[in-house]
Protein backbone atom coordinates (compact mmCIF):
# COMPACT_ATOMS: atom_id res chain seq x y z
CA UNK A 1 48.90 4.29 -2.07
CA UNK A 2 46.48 7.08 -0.68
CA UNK A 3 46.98 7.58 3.37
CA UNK A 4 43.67 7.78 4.87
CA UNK A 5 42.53 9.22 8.44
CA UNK A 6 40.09 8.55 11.20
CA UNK A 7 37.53 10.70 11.43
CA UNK A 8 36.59 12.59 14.70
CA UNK A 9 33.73 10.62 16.67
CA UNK A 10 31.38 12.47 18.49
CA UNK A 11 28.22 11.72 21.63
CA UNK A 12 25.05 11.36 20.08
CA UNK A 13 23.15 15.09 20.98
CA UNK A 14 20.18 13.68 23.19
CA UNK A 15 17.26 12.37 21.53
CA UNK A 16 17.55 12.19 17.76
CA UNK A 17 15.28 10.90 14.84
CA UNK A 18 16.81 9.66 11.50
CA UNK A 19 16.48 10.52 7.68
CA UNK A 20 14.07 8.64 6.08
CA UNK A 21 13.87 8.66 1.87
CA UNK A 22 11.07 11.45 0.65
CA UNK A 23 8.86 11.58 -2.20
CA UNK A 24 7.67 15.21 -2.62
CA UNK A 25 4.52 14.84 -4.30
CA UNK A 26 2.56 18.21 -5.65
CA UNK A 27 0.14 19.47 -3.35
CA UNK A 28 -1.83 20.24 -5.77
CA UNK A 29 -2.76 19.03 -9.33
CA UNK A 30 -5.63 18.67 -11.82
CA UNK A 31 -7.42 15.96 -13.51
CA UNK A 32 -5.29 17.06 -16.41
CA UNK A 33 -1.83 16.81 -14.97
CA UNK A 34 0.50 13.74 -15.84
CA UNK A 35 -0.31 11.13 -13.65
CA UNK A 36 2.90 10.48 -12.11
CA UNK A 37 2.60 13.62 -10.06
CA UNK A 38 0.18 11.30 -7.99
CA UNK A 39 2.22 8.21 -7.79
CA UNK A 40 3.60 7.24 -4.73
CA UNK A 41 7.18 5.92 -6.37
CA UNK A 42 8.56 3.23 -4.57
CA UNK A 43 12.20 4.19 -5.75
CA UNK A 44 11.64 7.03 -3.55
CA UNK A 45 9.25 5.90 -0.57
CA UNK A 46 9.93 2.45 0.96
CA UNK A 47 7.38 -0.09 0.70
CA UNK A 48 5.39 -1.16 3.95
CA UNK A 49 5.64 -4.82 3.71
CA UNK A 50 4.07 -7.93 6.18
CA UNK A 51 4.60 -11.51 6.38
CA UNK A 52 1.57 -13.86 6.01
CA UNK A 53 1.46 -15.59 9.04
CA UNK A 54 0.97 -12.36 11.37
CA UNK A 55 -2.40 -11.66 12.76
CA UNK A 56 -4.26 -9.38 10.73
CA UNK A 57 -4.41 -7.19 13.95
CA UNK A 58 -1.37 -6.34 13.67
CA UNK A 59 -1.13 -5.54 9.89
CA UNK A 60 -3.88 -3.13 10.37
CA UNK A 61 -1.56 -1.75 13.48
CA UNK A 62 1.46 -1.67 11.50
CA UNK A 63 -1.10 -0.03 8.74
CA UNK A 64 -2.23 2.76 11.62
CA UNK A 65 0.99 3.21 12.75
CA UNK A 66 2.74 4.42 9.13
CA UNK A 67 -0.55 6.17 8.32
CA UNK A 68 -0.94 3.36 4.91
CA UNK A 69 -3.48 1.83 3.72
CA UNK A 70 -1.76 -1.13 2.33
CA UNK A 71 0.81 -3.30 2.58
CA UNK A 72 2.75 -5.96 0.28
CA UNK A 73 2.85 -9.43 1.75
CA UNK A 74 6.04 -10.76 1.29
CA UNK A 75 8.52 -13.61 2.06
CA UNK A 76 11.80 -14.03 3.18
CA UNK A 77 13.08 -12.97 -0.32
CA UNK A 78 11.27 -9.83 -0.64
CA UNK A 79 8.77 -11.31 -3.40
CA UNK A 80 5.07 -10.53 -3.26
CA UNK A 81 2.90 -12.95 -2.45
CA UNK A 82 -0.16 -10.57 -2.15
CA UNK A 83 -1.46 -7.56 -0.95
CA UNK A 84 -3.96 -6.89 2.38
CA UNK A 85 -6.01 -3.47 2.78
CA UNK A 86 -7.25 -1.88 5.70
CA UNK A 87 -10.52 -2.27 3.76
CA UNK A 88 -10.09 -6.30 3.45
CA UNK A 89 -9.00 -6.24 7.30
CA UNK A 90 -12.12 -3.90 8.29
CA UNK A 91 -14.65 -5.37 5.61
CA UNK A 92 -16.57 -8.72 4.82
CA UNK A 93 -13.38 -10.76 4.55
CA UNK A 94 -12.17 -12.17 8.24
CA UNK A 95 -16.19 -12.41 9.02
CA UNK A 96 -16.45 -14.72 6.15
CA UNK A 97 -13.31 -16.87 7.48
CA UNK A 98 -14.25 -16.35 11.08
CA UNK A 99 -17.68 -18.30 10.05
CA UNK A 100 -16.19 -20.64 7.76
CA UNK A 101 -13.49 -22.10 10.29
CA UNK A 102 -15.17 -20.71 13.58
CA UNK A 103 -12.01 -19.00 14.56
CA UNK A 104 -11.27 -16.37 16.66
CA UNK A 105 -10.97 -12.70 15.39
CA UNK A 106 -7.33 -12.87 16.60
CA UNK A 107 -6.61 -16.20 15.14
CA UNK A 108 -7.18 -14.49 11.70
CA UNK A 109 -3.45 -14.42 9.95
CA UNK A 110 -2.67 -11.78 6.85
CA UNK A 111 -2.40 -14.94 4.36
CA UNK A 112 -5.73 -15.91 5.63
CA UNK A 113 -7.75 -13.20 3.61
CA UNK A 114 -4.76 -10.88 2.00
CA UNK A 115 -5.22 -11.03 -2.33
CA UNK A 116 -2.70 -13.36 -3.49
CA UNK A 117 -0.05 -12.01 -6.25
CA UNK A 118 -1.99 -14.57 -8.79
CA UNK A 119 -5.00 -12.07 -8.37
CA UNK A 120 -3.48 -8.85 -8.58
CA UNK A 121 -3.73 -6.61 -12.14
CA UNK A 122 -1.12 -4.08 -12.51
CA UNK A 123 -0.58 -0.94 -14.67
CA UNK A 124 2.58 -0.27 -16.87
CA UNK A 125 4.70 2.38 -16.06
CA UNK A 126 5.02 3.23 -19.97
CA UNK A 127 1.09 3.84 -20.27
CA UNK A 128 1.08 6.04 -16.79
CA UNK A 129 3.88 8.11 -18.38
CA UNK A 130 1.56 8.69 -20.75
CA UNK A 131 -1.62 8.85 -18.37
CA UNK A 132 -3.10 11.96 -16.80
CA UNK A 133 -4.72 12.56 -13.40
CA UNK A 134 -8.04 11.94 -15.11
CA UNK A 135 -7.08 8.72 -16.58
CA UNK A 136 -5.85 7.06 -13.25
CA UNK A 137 -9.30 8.42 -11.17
CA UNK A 138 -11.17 6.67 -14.09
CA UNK A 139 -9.23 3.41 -13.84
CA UNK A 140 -10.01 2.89 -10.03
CA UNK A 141 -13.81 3.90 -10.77
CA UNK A 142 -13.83 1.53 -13.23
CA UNK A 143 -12.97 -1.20 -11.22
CA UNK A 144 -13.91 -0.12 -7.95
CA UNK A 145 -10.71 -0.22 -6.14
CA UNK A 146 -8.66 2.08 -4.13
CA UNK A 147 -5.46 1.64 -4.65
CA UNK A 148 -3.31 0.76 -8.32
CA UNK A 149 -0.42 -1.06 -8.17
CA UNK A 150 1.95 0.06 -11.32
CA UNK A 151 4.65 -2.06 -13.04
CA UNK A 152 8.17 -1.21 -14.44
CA UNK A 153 11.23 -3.42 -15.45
CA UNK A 154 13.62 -3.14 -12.36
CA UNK A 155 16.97 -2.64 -14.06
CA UNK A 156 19.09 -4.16 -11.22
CA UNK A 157 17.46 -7.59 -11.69
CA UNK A 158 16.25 -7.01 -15.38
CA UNK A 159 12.88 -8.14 -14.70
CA UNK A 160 9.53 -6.71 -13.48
CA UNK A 161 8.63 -4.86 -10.62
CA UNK A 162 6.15 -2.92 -8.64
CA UNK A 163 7.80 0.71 -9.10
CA UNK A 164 4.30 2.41 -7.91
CA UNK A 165 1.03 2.81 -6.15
CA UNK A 166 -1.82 5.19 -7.28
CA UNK A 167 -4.09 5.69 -3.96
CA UNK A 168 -7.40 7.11 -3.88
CA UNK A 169 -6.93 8.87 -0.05
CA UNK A 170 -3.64 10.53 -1.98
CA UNK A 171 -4.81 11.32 -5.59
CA UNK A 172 -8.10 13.05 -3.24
CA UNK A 173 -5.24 15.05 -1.34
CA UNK A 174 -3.88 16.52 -4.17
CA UNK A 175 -7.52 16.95 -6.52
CA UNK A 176 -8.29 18.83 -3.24
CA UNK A 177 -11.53 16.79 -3.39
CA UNK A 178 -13.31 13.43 -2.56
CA UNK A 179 -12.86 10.51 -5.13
CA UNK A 180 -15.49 7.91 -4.41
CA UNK A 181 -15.19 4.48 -5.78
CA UNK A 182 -17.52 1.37 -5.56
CA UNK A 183 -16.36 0.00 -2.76
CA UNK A 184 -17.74 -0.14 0.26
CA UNK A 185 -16.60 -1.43 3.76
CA UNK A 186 -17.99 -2.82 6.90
CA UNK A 187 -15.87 -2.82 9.63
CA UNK A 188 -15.85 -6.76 11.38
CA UNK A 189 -17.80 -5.68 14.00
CA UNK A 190 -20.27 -3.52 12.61
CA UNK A 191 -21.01 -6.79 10.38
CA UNK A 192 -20.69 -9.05 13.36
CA UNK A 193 -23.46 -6.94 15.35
CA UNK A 194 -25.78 -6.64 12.27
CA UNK A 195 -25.57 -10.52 12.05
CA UNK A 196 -26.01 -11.07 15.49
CA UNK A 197 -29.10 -9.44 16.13
């Protein structure tokens, strides 16, 4: 039987940070480079996540705060139940609940106006392996979203899971140019003012 030893333990140098996993995406590509250059990979970036009965406050905080522009809503069990963007928490949405149920900005929870999972359209990993640049930028266009959620089998579990996200803000990064999509967003109170007047 192997001996083993205890290893030397040493004070903590002042203030530290900590590692953190790292997805070094191209700074730049073109509209004709594979597609996967521009997906963040969520085998190498962890996934922001937020439970549905927070306020949507502090989603957009937690959204501010790691520099995102999405987050998964999840349970307990790590399964997604949705999705909420800074543009649903900014936009139309929580005025359209706030006048529906006369609550309270604040009162506003992420379950409240977040996309439920039976709503959400994925990609396959197999056709963005075959994708370019060009293909994905089309895509969102085409449907006027920002962000693409992509789809792989998960061979721990041997079922399917969300193994990416194409962004507009980070496929514009790397183009080195503005990608504009359909969508358009009022922030709460701009709407609230508009409407109040």
């Amino acid at each position: 039987m192997p001996e083993f030893r205890a290893l030397a333990l040493h004070p903590l140098p002042g203030l530290v940070s900590f590692f953190e996993p790292s997805q070094e995406l191209p700074a730049q590509v073109k509209e004709d480079s594979p597609a996967i250059l521009v997906m963040t990979d969520l085998r190498y970036q962890i996934a922001l996540t937020v439970e549905p009965n927070v306020s949507i406050d502090w989603a957009l905080q937690r959204m501010k705060t790691a520099g995102v522009r999405l987050l998964f809503v999840v349970n307990s069990d790590k399964q997604v139940l949705g999705l909420i963007t800074s543009t649903d928490i900014q936009g139309e949405k929580p005025l359209q609940f706030h006048q529906e149920l006369h609550l309270r900005y604040e009162e506003i929870m992420v379950r409240d106006i977040m996309t439920p999972q039976v709503q959400l359209e994925v990609l396959n990993m197999e056709d963005v392996m075959r994708a370019a640049v060009g293909d994905i930028v089309t895509t969102l266009r085409s449907v006027g979203r920002r962000h693409a959620l992509v789809l792989d089998e998960d061979p721990r579990f041997d079922r399917p899971a969300i193994r990416g996200i194409f962004s507009v803000s980070q496929i514009s990064k790397q183009l080195n140019r503005s990608i504009e999509t359909t969508e358009v967003a009022q922030t709460f109170a701009e709407v609230e003012a508009v409407l109040n007047n």
